[in-house]
PDB file of N, CA and C in Angstrom:
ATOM      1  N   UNK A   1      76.629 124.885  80.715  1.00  0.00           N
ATOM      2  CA  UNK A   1      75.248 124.668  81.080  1.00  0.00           C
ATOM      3  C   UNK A   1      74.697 123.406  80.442  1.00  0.00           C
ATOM      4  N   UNK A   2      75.792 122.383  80.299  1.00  0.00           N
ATOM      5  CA  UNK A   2      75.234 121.274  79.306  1.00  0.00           C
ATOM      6  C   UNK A   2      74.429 120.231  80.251  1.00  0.00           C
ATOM      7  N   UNK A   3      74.148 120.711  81.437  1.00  0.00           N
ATOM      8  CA  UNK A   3      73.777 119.829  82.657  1.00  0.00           C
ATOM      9  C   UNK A   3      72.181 120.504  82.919  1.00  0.00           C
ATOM     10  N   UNK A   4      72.080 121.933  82.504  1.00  0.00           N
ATOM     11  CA  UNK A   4      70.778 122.204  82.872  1.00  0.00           C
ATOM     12  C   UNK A   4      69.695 121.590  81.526  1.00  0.00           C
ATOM     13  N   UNK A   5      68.159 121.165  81.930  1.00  0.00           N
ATOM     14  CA  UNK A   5      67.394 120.459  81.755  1.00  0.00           C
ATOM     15  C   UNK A   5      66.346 121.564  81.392  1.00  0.00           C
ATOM     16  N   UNK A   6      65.884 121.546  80.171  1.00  0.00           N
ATOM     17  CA  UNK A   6      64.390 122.147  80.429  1.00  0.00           C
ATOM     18  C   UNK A   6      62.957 121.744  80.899  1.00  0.00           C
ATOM     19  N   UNK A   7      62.882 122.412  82.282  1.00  0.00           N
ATOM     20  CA  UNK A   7      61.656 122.060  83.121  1.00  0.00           C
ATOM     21  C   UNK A   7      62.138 121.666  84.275  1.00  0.00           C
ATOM     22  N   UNK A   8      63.427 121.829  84.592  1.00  0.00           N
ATOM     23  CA  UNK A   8      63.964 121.356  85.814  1.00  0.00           C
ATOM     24  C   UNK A   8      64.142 122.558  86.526  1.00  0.00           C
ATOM     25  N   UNK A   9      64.427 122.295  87.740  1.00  0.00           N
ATOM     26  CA  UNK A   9      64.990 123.809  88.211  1.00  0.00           C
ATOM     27  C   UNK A   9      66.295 124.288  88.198  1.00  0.00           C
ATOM     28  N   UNK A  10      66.742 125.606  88.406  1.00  0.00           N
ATOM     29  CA  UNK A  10      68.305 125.965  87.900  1.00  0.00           C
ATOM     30  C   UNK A  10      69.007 125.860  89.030  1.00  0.00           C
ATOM     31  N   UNK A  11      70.122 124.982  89.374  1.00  0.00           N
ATOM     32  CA  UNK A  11      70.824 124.921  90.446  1.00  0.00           C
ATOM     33  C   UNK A  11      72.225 125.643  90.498  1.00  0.00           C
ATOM     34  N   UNK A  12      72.353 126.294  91.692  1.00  0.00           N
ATOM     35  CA  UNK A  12      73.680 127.546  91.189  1.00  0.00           C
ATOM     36  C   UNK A  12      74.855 126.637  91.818  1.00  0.00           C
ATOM     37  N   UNK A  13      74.835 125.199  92.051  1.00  0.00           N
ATOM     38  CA  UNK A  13      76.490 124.091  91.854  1.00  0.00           C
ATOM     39  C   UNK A  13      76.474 123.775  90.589  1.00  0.00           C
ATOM     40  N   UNK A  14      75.726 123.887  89.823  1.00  0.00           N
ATOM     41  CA  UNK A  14      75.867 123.413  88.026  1.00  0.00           C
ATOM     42  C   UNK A  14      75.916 124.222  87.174  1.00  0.00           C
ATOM     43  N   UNK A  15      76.266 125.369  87.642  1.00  0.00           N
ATOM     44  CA  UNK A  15      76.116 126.571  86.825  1.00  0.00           C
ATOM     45  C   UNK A  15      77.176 127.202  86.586  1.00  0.00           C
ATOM     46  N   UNK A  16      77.657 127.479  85.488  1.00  0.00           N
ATOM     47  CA  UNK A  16      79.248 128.098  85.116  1.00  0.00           C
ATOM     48  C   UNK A  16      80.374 127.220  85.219  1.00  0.00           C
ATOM     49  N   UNK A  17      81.279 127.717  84.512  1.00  0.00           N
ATOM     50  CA  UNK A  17      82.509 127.035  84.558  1.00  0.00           C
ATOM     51  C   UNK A  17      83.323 127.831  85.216  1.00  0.00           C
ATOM     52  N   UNK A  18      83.481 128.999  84.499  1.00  0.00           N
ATOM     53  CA  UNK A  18      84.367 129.964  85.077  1.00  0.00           C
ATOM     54  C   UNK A  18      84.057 131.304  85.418  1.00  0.00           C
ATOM     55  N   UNK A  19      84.445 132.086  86.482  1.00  0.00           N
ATOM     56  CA  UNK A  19      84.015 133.141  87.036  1.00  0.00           C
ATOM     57  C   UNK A  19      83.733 134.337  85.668  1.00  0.00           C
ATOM     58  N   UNK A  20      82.641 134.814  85.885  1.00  0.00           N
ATOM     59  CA  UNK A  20      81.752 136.050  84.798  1.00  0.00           C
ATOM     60  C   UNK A  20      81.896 137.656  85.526  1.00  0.00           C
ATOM     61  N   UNK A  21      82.519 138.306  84.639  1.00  0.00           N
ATOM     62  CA  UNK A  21      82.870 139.844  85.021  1.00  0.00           C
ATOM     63  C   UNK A  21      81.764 140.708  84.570  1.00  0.00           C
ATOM     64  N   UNK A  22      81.115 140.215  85.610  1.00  0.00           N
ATOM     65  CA  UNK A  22      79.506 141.117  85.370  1.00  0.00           C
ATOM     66  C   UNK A  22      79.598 142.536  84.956  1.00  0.00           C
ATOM     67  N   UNK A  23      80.247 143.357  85.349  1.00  0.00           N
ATOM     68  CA  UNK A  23      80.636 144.542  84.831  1.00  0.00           C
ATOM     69  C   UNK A  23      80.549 144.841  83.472  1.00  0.00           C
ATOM     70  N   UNK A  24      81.795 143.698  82.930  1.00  0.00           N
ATOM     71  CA  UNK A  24      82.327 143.731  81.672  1.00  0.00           C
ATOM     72  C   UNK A  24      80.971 143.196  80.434  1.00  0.00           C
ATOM     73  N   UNK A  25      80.056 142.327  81.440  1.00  0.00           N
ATOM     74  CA  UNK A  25      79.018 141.522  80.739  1.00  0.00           C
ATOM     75  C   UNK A  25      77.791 142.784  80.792  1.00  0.00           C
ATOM     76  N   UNK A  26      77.621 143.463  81.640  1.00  0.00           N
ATOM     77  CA  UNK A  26      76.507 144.082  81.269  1.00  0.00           C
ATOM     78  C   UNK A  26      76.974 145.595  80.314  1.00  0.00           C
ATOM     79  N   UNK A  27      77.874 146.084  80.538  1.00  0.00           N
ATOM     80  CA  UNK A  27      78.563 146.898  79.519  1.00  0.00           C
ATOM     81  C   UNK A  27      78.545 146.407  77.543  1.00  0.00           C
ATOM     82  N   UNK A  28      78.963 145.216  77.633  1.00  0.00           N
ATOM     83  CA  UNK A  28      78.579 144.233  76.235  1.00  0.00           C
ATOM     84  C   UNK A  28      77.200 144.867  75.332  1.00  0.00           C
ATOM     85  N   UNK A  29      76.507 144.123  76.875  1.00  0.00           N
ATOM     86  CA  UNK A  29      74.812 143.792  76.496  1.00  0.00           C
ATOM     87  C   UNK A  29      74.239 145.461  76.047  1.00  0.00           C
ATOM     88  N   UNK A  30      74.845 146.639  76.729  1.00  0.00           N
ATOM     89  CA  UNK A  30      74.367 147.805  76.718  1.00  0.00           C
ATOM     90  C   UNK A  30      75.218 148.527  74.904  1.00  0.00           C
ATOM     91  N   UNK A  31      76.560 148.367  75.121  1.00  0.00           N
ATOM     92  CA  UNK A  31      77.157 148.444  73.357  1.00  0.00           C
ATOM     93  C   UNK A  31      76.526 147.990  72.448  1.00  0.00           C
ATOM     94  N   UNK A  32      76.040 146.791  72.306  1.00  0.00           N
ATOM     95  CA  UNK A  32      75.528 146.316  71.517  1.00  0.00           C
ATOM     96  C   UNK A  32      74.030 146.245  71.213  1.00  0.00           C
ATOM     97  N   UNK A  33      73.361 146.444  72.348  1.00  0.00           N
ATOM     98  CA  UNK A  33      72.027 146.513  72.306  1.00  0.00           C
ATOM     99  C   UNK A  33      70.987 148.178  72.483  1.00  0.00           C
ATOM    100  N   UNK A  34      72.113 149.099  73.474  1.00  0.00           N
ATOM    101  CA  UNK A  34      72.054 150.353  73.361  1.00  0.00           C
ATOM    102  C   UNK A  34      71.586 150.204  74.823  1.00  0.00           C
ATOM    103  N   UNK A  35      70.795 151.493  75.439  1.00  0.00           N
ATOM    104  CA  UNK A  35      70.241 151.898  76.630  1.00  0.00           C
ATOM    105  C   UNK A  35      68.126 151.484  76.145  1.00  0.00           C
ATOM    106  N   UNK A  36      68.229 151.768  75.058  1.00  0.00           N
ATOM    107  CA  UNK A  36      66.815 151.446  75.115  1.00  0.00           C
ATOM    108  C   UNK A  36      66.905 149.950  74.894  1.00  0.00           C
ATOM    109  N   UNK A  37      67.256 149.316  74.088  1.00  0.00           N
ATOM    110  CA  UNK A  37      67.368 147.728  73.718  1.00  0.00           C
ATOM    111  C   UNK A  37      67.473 147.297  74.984  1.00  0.00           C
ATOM    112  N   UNK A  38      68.337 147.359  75.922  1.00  0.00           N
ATOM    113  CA  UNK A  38      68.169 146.539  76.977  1.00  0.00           C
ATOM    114  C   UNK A  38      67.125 147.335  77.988  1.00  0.00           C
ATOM    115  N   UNK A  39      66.993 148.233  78.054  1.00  0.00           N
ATOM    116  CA  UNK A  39      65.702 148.798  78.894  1.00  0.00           C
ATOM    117  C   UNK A  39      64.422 148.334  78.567  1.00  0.00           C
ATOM    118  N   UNK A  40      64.157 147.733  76.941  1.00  0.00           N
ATOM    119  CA  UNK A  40      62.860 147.410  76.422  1.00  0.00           C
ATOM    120  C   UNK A  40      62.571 146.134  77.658  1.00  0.00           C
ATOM    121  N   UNK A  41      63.432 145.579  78.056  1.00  0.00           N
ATOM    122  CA  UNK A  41      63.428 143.898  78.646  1.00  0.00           C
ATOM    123  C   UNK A  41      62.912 144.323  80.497  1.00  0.00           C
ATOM    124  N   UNK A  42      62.533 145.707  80.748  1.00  0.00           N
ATOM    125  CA  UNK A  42      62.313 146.107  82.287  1.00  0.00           C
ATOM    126  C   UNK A  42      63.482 145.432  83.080  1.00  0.00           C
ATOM    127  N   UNK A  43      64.537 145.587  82.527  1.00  0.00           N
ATOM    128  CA  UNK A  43      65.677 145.066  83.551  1.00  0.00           C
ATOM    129  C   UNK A  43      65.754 145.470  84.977  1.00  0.00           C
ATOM    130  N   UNK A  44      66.060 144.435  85.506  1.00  0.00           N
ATOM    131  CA  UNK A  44      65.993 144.610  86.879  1.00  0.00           C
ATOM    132  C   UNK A  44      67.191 143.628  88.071  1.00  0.00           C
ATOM    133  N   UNK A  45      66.909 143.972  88.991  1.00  0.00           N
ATOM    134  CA  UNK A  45      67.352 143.049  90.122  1.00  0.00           C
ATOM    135  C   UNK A  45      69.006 142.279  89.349  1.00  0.00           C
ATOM    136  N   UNK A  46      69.946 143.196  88.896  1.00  0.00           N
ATOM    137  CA  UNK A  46      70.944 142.757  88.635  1.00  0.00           C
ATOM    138  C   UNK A  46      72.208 142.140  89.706  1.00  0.00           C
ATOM    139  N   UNK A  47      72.177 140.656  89.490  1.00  0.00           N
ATOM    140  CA  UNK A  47      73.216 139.834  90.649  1.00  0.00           C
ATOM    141  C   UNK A  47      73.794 139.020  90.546  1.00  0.00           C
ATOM    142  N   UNK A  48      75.314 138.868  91.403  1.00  0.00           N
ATOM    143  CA  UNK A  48      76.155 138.233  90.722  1.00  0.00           C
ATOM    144  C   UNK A  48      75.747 136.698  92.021  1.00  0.00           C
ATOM    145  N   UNK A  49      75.471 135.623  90.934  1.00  0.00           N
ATOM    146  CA  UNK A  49      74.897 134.305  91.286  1.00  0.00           C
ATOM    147  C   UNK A  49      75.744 133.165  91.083  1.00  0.00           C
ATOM    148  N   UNK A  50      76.123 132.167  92.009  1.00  0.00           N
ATOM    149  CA  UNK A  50      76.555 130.862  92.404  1.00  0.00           C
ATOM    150  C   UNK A  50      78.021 131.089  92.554  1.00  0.00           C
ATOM    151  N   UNK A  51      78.203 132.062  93.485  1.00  0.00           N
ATOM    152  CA  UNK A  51      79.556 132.230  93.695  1.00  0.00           C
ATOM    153  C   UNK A  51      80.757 132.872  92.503  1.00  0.00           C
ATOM    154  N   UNK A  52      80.254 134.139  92.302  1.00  0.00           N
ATOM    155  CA  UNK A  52      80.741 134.139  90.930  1.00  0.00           C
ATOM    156  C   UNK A  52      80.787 133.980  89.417  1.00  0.00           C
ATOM    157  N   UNK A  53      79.815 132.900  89.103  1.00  0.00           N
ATOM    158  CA  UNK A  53      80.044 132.443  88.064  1.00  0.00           C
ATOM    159  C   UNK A  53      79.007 132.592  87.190  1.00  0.00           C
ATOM    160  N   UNK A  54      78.122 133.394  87.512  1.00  0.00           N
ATOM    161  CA  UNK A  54      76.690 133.448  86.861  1.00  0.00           C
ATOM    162  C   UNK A  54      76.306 135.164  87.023  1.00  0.00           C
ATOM    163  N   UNK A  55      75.632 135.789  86.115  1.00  0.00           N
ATOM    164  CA  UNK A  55      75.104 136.845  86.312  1.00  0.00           C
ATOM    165  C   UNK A  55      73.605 136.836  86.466  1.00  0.00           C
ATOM    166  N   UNK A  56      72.581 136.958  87.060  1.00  0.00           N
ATOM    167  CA  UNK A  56      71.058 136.950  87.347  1.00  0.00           C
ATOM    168  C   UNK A  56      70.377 137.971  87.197  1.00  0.00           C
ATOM    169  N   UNK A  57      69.380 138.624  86.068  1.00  0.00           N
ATOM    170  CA  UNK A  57      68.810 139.497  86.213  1.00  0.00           C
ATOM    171  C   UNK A  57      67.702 139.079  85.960  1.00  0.00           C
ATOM    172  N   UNK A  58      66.429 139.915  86.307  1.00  0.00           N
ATOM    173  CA  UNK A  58      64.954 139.568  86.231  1.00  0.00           C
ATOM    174  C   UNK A  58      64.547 140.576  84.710  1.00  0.00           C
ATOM    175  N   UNK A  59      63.820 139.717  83.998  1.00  0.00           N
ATOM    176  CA  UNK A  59      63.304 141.254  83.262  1.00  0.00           C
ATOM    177  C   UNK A  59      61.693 140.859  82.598  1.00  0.00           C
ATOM    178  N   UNK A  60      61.275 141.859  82.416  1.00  0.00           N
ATOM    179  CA  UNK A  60      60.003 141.627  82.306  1.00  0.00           C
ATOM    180  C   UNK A  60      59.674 142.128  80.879  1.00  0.00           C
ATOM    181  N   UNK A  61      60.164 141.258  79.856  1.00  0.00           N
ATOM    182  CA  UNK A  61      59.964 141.135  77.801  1.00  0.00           C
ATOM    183  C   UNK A  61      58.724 140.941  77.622  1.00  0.00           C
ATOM    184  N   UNK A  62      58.262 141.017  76.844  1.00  0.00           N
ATOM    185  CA  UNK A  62      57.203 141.448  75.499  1.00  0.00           C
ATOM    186  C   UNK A  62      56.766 139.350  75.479  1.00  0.00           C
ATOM    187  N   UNK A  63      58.111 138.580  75.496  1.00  0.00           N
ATOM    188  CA  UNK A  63      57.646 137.140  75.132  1.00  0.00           C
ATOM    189  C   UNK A  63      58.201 136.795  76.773  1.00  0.00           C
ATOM    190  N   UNK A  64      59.206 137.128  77.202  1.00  0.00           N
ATOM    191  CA  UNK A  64      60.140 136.369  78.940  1.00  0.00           C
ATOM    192  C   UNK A  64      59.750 137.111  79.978  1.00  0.00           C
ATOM    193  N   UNK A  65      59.430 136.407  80.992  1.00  0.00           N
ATOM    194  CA  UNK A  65      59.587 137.534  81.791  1.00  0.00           C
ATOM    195  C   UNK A  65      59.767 136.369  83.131  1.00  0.00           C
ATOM    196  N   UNK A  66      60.871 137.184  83.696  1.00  0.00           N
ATOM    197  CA  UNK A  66      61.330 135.673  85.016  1.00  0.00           C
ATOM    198  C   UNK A  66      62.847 136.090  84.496  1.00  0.00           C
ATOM    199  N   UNK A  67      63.610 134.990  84.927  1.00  0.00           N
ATOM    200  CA  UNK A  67      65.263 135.588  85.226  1.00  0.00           C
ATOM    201  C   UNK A  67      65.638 134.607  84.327  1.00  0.00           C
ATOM    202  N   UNK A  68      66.996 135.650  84.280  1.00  0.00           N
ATOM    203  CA  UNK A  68      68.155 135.149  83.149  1.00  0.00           C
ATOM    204  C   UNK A  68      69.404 135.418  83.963  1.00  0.00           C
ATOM    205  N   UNK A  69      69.993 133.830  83.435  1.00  0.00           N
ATOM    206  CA  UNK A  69      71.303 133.420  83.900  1.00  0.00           C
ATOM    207  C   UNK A  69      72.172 133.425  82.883  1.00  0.00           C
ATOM    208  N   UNK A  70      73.332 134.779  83.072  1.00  0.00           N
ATOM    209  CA  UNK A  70      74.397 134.452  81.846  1.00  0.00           C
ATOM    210  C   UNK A  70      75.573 133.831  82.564  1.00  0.00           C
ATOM    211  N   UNK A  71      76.343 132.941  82.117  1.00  0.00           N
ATOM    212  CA  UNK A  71      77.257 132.051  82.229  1.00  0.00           C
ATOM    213  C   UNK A  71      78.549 132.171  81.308  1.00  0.00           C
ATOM    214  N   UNK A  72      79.809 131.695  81.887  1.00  0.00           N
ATOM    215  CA  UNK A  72      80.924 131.922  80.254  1.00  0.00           C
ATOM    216  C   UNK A  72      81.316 130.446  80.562  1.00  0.00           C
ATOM    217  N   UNK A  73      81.402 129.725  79.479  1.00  0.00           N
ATOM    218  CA  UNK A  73      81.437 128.352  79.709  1.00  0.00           C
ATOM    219  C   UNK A  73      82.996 128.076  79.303  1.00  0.00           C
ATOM    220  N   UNK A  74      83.384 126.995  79.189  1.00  0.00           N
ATOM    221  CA  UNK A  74      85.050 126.720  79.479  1.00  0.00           C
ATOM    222  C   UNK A  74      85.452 126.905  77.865  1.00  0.00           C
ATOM    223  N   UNK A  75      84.565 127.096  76.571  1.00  0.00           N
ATOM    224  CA  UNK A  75      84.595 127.532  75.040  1.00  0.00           C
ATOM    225  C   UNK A  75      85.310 129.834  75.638  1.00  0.00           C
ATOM    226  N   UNK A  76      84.851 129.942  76.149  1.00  0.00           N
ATOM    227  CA  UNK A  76      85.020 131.490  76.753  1.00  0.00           C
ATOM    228  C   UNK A  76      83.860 132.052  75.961  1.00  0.00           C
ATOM    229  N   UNK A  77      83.281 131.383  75.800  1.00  0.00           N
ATOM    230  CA  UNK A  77      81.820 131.906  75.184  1.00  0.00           C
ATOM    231  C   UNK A  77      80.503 132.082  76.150  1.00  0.00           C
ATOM    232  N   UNK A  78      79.397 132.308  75.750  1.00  0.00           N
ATOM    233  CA  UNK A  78      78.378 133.083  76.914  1.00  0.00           C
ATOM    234  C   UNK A  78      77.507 131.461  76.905  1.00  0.00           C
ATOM    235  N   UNK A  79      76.916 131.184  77.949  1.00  0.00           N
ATOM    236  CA  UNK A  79      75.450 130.262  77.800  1.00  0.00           C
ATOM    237  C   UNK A  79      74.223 131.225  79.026  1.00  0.00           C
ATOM    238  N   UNK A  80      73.026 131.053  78.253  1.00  0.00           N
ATOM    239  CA  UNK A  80      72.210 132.072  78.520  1.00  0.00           C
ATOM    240  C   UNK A  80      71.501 130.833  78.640  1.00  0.00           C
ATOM    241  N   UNK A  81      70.088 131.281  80.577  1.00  0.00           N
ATOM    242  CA  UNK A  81      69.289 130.095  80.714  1.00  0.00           C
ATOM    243  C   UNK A  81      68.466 131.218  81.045  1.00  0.00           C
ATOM    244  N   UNK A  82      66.813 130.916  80.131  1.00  0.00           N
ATOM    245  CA  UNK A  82      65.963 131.588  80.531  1.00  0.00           C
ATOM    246  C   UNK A  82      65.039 130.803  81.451  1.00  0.00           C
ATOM    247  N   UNK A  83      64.609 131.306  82.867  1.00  0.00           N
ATOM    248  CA  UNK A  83      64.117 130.346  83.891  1.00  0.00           C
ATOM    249  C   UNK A  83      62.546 131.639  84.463  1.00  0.00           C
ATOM    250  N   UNK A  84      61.679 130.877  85.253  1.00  0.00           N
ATOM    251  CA  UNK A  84      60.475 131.355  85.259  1.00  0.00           C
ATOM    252  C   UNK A  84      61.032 132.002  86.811  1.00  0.00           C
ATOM    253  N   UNK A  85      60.254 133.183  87.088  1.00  0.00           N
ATOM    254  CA  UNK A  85      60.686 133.548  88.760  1.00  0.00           C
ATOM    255  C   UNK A  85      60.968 132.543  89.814  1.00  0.00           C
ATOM    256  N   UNK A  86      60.515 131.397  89.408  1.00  0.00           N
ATOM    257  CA  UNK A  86      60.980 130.290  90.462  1.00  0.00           C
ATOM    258  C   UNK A  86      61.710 129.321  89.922  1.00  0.00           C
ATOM    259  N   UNK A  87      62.851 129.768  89.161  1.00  0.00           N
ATOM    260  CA  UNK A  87      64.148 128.803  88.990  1.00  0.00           C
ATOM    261  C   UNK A  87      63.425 127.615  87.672  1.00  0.00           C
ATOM    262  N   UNK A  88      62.869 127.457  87.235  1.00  0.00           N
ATOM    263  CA  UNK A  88      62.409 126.343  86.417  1.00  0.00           C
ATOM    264  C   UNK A  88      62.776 126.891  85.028  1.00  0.00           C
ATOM    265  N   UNK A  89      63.854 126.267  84.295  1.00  0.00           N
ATOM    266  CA  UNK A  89      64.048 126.433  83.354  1.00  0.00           C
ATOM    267  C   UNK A  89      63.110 126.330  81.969  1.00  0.00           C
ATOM    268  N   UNK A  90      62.862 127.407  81.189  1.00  0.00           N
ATOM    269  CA  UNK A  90      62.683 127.412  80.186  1.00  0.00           C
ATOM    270  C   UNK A  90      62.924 127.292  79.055  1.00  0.00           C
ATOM    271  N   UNK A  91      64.128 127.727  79.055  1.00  0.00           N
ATOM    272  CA  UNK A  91      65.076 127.857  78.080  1.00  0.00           C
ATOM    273  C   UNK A  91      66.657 128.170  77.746  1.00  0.00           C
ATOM    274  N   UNK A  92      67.408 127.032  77.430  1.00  0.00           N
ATOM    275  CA  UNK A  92      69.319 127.161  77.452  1.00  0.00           C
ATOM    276  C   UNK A  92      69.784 127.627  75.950  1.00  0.00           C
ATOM    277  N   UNK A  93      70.179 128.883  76.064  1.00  0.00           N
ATOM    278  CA  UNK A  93      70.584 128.723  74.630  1.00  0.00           C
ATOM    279  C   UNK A  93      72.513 128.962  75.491  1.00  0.00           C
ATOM    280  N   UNK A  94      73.339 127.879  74.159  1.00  0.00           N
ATOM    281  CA  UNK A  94      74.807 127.823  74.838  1.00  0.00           C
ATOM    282  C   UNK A  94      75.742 128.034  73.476  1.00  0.00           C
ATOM    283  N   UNK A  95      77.189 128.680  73.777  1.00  0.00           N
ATOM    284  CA  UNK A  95      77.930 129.467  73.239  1.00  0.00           C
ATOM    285  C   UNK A  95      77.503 130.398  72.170  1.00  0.00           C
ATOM    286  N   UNK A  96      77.314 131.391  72.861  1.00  0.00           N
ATOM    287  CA  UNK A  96      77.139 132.441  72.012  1.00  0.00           C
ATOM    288  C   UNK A  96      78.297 133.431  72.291  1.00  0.00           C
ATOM    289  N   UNK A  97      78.543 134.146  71.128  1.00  0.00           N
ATOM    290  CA  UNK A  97      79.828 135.348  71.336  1.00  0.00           C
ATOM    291  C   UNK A  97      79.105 136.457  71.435  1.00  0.00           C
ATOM    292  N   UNK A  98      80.039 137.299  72.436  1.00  0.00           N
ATOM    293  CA  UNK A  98      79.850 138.193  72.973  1.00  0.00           C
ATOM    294  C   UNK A  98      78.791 139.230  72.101  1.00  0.00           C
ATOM    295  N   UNK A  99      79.652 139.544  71.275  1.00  0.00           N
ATOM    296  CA  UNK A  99      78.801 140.231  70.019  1.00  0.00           C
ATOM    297  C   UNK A  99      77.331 139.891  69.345  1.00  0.00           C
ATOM    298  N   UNK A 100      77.167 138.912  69.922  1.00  0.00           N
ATOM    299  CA  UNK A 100      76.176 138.065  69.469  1.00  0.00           C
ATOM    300  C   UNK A 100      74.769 137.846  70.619  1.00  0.00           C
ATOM    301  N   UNK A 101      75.695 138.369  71.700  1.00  0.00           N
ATOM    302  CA  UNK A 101      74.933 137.855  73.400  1.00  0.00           C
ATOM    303  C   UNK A 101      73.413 138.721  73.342  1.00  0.00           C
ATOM    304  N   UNK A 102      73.309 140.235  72.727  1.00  0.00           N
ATOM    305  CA  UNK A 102      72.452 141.231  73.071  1.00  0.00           C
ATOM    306  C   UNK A 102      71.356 140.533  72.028  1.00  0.00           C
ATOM    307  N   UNK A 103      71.658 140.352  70.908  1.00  0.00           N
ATOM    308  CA  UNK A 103      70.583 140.045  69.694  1.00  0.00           C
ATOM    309  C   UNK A 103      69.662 138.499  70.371  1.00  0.00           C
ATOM    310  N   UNK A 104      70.731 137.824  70.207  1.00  0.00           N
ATOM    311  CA  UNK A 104      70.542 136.161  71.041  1.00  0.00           C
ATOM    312  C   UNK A 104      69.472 136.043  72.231  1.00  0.00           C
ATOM    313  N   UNK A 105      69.524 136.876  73.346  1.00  0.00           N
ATOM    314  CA  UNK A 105      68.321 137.353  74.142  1.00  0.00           C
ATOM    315  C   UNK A 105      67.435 138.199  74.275  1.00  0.00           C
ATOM    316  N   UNK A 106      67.538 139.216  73.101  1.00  0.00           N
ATOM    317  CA  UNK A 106      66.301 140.002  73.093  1.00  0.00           C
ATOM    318  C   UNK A 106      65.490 139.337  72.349  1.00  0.00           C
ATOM    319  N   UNK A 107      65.695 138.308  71.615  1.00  0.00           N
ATOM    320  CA  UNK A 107      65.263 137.646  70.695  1.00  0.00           C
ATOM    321  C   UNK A 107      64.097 136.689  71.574  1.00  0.00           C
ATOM    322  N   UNK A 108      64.227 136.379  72.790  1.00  0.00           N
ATOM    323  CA  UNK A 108      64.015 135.622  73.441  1.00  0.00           C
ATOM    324  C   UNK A 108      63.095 136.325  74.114  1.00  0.00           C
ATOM    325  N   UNK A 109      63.322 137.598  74.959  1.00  0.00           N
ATOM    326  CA  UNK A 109      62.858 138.455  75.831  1.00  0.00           C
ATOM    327  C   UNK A 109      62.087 139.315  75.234  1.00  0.00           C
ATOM    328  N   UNK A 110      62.607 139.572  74.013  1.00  0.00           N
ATOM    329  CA  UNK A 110      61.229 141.381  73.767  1.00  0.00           C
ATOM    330  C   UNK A 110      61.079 141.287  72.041  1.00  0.00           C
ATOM    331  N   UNK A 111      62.073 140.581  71.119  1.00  0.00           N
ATOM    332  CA  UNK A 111      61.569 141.245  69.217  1.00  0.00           C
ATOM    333  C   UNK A 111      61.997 139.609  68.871  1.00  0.00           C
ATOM    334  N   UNK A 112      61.389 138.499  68.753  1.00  0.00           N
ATOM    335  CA  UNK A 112      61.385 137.480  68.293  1.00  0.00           C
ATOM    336  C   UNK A 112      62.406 138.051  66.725  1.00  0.00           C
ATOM    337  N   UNK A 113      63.360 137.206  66.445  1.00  0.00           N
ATOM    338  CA  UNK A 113      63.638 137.075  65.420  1.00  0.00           C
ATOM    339  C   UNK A 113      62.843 136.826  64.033  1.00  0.00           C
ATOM    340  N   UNK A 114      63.235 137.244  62.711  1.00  0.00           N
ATOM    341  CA  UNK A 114      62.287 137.145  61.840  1.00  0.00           C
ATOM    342  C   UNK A 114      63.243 135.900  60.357  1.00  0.00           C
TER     343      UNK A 114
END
């Protein structure tokens, strides 16, 4: 995601390197974050975006609310783009590990880090 811009819009030809096993990615986010942790974020509208390579969900956080693009970049690590309901980026945070993916965006979406 070293191509997306904040304030630009998110384009799904610049997005990902390599195909994302959404399955395997939202299973992660739920281990590590639990059923309420990721429920705090009103998750929603879960989809697999730009041919594979992106996961898209909408959620409606405490600080985010508009969609999130998770990505696994060619490191095999996660890049997370927080964008407003109409694609305009807000915010790229890039390689984060897996273990690391649930804290990294709730942080963003619903309990600011301290």
């Amino acid at each position: 995601m070293d191509n997306l811009v904040v304030g630009e819009k998110i384009d799904g030809f610049n997005i990902g390197v390599r195909l994302i096993d959404a399955n395997e990615t939202i299973k992660q986010l739920k281990h590590f974050g639990g059923w309420m942790g990721v429920g705090s974020w009103g998750m929603r509208k879960l989809t697999v975006f730009a041919g594979n390579k992106a996961l898209r969900m909408t959620v409606s956080g405490r600080l985010h609310s508009g969609h999130v693009y998770i990505t696994v970049n060619g490191a095999d690590l996660y890049d997370v783009a927080f964008c407003s309901n109409r694609g305009t980026i807000k915010k790229v945070i890039t390689d984060v590990y897996f273990d690391d993916l649930f804290r990294v965006m709730d942080a963003v979406i619903e309990t600011p880090e301290k």
